[in-house]
C-alpha atoms as a PDB file:
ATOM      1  CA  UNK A   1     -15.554 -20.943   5.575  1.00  0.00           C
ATOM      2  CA  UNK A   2     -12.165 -20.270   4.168  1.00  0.00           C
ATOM      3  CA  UNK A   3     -11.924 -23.908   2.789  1.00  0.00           C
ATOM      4  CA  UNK A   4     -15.509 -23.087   0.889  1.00  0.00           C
ATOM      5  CA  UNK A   5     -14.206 -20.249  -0.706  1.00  0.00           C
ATOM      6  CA  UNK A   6     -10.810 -22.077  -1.600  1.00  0.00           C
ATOM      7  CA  UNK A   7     -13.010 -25.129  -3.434  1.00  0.00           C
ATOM      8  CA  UNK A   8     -14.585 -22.036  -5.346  1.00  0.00           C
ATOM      9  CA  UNK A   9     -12.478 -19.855  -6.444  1.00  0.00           C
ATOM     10  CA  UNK A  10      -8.704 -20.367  -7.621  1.00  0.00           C
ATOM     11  CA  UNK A  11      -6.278 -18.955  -4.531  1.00  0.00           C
ATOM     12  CA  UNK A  12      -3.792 -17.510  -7.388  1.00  0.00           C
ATOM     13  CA  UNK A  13      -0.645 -15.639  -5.769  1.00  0.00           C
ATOM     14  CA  UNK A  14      -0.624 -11.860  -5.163  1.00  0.00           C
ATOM     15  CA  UNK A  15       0.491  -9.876  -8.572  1.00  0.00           C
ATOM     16  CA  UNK A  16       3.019  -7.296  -8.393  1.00  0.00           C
ATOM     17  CA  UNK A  17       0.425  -4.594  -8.316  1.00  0.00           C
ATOM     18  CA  UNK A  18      -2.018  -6.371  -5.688  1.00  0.00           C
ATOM     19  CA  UNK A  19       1.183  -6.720  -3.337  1.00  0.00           C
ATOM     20  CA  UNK A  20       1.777  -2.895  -3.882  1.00  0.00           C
ATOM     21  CA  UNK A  21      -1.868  -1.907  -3.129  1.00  0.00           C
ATOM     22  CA  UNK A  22      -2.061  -3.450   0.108  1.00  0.00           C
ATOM     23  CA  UNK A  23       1.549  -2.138   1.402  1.00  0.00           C
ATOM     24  CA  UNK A  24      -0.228   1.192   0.593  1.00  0.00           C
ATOM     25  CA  UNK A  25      -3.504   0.183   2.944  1.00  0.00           C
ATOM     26  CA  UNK A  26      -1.678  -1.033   5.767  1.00  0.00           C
ATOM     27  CA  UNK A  27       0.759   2.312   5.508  1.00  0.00           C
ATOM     28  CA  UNK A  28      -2.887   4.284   5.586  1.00  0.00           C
ATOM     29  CA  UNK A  29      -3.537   2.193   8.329  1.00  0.00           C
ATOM     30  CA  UNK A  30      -0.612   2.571  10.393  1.00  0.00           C
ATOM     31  CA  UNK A  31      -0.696   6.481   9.888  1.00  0.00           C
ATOM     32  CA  UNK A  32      -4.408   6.997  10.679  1.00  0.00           C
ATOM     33  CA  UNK A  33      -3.774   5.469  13.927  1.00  0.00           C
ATOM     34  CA  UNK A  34      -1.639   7.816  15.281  1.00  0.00           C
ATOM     35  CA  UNK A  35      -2.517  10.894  16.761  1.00  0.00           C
ATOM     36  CA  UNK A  36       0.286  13.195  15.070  1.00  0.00           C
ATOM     37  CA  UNK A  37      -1.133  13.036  11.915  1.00  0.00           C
ATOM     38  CA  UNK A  38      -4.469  13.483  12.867  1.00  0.00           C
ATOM     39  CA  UNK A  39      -7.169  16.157  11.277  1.00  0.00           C
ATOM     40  CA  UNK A  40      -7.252  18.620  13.712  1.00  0.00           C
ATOM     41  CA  UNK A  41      -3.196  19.307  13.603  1.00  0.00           C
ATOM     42  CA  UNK A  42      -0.986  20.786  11.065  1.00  0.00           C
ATOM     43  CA  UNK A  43       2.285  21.600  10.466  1.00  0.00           C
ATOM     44  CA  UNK A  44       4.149  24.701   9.150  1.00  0.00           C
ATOM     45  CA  UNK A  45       7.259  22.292   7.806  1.00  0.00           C
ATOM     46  CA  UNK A  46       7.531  18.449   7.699  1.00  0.00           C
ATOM     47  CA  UNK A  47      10.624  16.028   6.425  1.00  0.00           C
ATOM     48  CA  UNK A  48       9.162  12.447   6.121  1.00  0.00           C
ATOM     49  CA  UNK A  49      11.968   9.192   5.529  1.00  0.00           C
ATOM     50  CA  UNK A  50      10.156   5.915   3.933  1.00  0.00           C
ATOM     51  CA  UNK A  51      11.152   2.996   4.588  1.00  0.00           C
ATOM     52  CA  UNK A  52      10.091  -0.750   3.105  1.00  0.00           C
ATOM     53  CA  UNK A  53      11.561  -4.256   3.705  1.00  0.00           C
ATOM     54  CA  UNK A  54      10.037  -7.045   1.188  1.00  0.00           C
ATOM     55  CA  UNK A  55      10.766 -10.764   1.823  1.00  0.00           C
ATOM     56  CA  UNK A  56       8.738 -12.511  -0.983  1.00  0.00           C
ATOM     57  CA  UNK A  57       9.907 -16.133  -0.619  1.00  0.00           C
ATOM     58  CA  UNK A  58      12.020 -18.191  -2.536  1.00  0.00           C
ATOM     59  CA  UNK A  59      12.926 -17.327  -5.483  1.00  0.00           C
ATOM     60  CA  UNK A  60      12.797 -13.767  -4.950  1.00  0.00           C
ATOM     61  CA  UNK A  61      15.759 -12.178  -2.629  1.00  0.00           C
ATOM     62  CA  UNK A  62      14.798 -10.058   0.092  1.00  0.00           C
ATOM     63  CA  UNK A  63      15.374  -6.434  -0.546  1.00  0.00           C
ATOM     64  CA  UNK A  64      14.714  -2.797   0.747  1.00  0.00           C
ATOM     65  CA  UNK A  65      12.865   0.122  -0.985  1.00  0.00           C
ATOM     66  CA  UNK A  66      14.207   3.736   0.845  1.00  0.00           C
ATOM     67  CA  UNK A  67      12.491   7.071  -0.520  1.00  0.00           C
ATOM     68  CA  UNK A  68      11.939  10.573   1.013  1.00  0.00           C
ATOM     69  CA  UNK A  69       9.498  12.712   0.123  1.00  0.00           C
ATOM     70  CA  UNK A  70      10.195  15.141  -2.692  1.00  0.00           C
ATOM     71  CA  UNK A  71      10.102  18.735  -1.765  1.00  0.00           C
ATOM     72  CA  UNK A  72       6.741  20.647  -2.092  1.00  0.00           C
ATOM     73  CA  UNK A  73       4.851  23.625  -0.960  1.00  0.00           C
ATOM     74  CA  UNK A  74       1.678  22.751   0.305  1.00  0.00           C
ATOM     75  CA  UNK A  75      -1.653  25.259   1.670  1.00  0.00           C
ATOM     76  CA  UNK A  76      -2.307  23.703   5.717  1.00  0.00           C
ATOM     77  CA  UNK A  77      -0.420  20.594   5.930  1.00  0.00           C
ATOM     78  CA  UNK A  78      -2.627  18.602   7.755  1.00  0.00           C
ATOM     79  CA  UNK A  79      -2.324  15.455   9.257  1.00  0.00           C
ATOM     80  CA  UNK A  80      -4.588  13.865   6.326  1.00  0.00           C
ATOM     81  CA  UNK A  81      -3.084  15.852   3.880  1.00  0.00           C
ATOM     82  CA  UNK A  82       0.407  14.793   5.189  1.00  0.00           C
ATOM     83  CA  UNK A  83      -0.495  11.090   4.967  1.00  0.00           C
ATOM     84  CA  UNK A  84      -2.215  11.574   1.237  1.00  0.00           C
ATOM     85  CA  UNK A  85       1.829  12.948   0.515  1.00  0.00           C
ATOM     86  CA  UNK A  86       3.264   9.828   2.308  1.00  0.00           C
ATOM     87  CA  UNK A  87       0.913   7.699   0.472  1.00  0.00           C
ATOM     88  CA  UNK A  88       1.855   8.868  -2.755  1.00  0.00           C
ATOM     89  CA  UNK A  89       5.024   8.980  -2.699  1.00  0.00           C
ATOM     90  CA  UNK A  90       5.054   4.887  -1.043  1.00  0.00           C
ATOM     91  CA  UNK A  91       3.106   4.616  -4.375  1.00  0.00           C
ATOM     92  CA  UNK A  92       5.814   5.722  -6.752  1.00  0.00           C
ATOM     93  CA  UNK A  93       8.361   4.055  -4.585  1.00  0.00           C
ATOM     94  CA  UNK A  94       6.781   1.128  -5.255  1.00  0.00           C
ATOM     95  CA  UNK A  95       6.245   1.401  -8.589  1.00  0.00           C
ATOM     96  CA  UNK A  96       9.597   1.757  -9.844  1.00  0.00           C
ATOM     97  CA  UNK A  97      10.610  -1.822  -8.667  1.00  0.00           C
ATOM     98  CA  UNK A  98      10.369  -4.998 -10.755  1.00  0.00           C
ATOM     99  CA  UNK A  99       9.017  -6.504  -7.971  1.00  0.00           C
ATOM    100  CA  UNK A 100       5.511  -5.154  -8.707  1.00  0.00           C
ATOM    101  CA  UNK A 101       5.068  -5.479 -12.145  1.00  0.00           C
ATOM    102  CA  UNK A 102       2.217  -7.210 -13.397  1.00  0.00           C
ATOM    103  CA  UNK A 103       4.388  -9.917 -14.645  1.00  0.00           C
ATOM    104  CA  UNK A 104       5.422 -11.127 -11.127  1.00  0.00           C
ATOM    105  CA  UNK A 105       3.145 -12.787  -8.362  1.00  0.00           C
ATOM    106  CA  UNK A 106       3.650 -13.896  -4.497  1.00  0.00           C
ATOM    107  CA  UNK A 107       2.389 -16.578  -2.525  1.00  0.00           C
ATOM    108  CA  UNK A 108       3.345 -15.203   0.701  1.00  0.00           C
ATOM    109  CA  UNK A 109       5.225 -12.067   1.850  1.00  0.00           C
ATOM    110  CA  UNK A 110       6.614 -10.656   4.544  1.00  0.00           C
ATOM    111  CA  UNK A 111       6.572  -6.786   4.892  1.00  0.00           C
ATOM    112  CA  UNK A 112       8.002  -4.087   7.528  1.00  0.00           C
ATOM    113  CA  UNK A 113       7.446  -0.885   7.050  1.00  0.00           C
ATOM    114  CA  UNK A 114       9.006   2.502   9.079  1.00  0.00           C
ATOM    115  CA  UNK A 115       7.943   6.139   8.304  1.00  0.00           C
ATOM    116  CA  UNK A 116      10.278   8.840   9.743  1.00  0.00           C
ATOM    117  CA  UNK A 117       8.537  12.160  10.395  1.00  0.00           C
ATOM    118  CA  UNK A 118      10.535  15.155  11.784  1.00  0.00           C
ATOM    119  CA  UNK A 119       7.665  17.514  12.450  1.00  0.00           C
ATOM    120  CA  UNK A 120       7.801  21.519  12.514  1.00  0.00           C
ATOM    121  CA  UNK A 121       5.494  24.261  14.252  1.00  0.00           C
ATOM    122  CA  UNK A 122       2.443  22.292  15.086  1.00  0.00           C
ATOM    123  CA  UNK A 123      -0.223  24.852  15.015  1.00  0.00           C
ATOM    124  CA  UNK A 124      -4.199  24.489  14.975  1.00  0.00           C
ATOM    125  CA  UNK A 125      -5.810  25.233  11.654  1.00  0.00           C
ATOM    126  CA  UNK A 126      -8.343  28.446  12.455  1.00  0.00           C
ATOM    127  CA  UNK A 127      -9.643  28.538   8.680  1.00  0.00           C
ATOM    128  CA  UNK A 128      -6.287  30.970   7.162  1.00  0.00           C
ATOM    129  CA  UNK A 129      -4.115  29.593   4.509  1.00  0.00           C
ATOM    130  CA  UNK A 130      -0.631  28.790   6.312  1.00  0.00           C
ATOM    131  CA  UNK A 131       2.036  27.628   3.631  1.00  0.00           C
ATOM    132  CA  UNK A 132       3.918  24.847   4.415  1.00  0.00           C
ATOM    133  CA  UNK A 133       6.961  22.926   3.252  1.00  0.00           C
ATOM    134  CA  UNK A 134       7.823  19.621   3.611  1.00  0.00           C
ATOM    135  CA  UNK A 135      11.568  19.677   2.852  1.00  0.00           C
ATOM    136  CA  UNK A 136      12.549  16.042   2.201  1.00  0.00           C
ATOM    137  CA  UNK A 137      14.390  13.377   4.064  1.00  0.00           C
ATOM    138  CA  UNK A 138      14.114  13.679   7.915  1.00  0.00           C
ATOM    139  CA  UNK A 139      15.258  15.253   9.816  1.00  0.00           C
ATOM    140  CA  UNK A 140      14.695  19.007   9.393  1.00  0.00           C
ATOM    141  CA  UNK A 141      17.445  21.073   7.811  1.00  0.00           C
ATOM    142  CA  UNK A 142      19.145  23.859   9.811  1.00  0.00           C
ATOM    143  CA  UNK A 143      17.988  26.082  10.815  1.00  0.00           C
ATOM    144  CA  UNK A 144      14.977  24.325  12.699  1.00  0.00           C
ATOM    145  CA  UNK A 145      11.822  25.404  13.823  1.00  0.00           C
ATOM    146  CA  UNK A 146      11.058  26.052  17.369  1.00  0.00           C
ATOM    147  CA  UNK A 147       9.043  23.425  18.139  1.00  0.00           C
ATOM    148  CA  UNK A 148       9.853  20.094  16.367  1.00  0.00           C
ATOM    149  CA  UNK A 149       8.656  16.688  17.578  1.00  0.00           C
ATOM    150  CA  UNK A 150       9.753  13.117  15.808  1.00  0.00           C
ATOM    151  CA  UNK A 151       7.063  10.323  14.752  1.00  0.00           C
ATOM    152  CA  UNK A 152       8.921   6.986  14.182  1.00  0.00           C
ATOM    153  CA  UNK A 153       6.441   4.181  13.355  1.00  0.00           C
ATOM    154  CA  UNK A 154       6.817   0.471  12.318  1.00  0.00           C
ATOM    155  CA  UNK A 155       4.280  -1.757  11.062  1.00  0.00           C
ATOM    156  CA  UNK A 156       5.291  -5.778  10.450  1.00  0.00           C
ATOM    157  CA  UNK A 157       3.131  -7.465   8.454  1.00  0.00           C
ATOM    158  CA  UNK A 158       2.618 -10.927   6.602  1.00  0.00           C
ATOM    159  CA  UNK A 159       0.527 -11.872   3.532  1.00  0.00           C
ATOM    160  CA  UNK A 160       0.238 -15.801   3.341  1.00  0.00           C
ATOM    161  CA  UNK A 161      -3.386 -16.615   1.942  1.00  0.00           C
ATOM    162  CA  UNK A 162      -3.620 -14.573  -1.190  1.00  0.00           C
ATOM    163  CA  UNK A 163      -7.683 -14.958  -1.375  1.00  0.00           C
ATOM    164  CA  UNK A 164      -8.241 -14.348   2.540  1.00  0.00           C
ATOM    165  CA  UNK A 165      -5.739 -11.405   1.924  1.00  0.00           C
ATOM    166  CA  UNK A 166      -7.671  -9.762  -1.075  1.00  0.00           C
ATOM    167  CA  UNK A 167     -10.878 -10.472   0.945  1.00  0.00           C
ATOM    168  CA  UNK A 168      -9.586  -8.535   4.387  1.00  0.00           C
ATOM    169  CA  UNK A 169      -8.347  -5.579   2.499  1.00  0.00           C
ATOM    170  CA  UNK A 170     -11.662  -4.981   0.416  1.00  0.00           C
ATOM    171  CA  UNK A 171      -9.979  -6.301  -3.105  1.00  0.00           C
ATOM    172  CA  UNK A 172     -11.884  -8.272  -5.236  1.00  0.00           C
ATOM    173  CA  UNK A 173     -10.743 -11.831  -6.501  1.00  0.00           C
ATOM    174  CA  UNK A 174     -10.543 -12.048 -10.142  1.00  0.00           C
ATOM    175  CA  UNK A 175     -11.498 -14.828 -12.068  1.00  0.00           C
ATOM    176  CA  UNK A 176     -10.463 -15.794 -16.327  1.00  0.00           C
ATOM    177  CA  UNK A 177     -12.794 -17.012 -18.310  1.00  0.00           C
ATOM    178  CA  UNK A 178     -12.228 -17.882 -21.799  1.00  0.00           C
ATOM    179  CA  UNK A 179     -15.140 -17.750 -23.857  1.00  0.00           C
ATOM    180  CA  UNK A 180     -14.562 -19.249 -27.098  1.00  0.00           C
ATOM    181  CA  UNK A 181     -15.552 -18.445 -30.690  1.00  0.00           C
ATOM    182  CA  UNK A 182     -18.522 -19.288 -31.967  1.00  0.00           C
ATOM    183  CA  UNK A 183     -18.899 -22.102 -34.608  1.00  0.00           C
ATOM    184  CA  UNK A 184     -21.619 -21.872 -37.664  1.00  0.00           C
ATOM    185  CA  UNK A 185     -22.887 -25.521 -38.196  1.00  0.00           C
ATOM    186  CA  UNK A 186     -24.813 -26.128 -41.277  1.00  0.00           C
ATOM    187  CA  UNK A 187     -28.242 -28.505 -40.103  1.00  0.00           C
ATOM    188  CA  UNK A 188     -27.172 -31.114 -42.651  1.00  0.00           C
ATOM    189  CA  UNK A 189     -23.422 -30.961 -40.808  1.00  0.00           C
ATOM    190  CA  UNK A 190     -22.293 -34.655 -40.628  1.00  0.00           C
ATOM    191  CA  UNK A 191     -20.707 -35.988 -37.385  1.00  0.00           C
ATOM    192  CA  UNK A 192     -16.767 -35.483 -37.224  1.00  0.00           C
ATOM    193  CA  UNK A 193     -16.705 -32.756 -40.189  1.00  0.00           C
ATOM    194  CA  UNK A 194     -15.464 -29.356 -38.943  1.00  0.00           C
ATOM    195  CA  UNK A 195     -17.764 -26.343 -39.119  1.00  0.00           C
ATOM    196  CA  UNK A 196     -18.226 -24.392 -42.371  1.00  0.00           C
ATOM    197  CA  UNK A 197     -17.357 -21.085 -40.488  1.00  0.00           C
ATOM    198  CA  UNK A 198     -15.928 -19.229 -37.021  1.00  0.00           C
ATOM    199  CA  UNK A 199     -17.065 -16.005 -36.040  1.00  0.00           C
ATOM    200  CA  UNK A 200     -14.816 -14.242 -34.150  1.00  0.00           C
ATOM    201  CA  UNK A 201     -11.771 -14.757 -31.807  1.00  0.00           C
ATOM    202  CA  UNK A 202     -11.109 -16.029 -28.282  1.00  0.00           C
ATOM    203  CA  UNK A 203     -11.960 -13.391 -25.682  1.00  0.00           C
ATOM    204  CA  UNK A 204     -10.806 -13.434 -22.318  1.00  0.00           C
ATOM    205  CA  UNK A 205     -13.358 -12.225 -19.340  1.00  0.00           C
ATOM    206  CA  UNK A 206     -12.338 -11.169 -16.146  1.00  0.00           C
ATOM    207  CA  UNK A 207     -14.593 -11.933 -13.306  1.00  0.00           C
ATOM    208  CA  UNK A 208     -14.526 -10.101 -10.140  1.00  0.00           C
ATOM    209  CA  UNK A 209     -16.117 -11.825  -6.269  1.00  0.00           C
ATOM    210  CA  UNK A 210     -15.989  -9.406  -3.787  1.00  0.00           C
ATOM    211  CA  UNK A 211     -16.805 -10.839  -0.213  1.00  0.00           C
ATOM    212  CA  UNK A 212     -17.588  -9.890   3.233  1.00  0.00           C
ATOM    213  CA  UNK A 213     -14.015  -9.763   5.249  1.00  0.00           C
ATOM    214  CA  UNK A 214     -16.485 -10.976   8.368  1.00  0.00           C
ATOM    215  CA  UNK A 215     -17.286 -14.018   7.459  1.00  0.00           C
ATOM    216  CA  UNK A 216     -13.760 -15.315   6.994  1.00  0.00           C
ATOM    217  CA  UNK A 217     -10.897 -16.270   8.810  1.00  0.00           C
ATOM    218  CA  UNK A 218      -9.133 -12.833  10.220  1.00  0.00           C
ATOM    219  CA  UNK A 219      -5.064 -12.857   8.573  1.00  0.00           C
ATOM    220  CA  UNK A 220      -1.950 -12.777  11.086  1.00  0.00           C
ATOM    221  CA  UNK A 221      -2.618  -9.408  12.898  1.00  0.00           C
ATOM    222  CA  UNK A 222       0.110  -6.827  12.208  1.00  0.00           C
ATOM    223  CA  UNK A 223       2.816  -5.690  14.421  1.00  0.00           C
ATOM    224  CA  UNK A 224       2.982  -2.273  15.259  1.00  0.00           C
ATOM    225  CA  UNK A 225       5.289  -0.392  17.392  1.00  0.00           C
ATOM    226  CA  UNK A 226       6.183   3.175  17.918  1.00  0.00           C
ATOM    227  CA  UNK A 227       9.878   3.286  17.223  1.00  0.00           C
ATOM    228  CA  UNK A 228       9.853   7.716  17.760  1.00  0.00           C
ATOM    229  CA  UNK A 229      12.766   7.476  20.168  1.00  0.00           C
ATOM    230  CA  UNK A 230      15.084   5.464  18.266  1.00  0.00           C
ATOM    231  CA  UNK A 231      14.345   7.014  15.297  1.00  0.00           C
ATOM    232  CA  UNK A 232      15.015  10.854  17.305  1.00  0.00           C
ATOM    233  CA  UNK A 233      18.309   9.061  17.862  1.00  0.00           C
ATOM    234  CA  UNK A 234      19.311   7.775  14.741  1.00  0.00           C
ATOM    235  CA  UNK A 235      18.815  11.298  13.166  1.00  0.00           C
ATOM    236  CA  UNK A 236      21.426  12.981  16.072  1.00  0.00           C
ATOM    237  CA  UNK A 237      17.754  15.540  17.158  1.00  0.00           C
ATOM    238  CA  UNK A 238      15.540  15.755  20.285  1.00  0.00           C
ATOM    239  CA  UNK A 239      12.577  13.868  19.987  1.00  0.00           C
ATOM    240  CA  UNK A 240      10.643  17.206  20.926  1.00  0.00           C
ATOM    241  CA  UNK A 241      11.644  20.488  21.125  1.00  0.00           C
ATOM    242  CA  UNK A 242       9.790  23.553  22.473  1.00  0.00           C
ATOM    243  CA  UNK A 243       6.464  23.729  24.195  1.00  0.00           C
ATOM    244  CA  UNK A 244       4.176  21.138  22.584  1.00  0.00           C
END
């Protein structure tokens, strides 16, 4: 089925901006899967580390993206609310780099990502407004909440069929066409003269094929791993404290 698709469509590399939208959906991924940031919870105070290691193949050097999130009040920090934040600020991270400009593209590329929360006073949202803070780069300042747990996770990842890749994270493949102008030929035109008249310019269209991720090949699963105690390590704190 793949090789269909590839005698269809052109399998163009990954622009800049493609690459940076699917770092952001495995990220979602990776968060959504763990229980700490999960709807029901919230948390009074939160300091979140961002990580990102790109290897985009020769000619582009390997290099590493670090960020934190800025500080910000926000009403019931919630886990979704919490990864919307992360999200974000992955987003602007991103952004800022060469590396995903427009301009650039990537046949294949290798990707690990780590998110660092240091977590304060979990509490169960009961419908009141709670403000919380998230204070920036984990872990917590002094002093520190009561109860404070750590959330290390890592997600590897590789991107090396830019078509299947669009397909499995519900992007659509764009197509250019060129449509050209359009001549006026008189009816007593004679073979080989040029036409008395063009109207208007070349015009680029951009087609978009959107597929079912189903009925294609499934990419190179990710790698996940839940890297909580090292990370409780590296930042000199206990990887829980208080009752939890």
């Amino acid at each position: 089925m793949a090789g269909s698709l590839r005698d269809k469509l052109p399998n163009r590399a990954l622009s800049g901006p493609e690459l940076s939208a699917i770092t952001v959906k495995e990220a979602n991924a990776l968060l959504r899967a763990d229980l700490a940031f999960a709807p029901e919870v919230a948390y009074k105070s939160a300091a979140v580390s961002i990580e990102a290691d790109f290897d985009l193949g020769i000619p582009h050097a390997p290099f590493k993206l670090r960020s934190r999130m800025p500080p910000a009040k926000i009403p019931n920090l919630r886990g979704p609310r919490l990864i919307e934040a992360v999200l974000l600020e992955l987003t602007k991270m991103m952004g800022r780099h060469y590396g995903f400009q427009g301009s650039v593209a990537y046949k294949r590329s290798d990707i690990t990502l780590r998110i660092t929360a240091h977590l304060g006073d979990p509490y169960t949202p009961n419908g009141a407004t709670v403000e919380c803070l998230i204070t920036g780069e984990a872990p917590l300042p002094e002093p520190r909440p009561e109860r404070t747990v750590v959330v290390g996770l890592e997600r590897k990842f590789v991107l090396e069929n830019p078509n299947i890749d669009r397909i499995n994270h519900d992007m659509p493949i764009i197509v250019q066409r060129a449509q050209l102008p359009q001549a006026i030929i008189p009816e007593n035109q004679l073979p080989g003269e040029p036409p008395t008249a063009v109207i208007g310019a070349p015009v680029v269209e951009n087609l978009e094929f959107r597929y079912d991720a189903t009925q294609f090949q499934a990419p190179t699963p990710a790698v996940d791993q839940d890297i909580s105690q090292q990370a409780a390590a590296r930042l000199g704190v206990p990887q829980h404290t208080g009752a939890q």
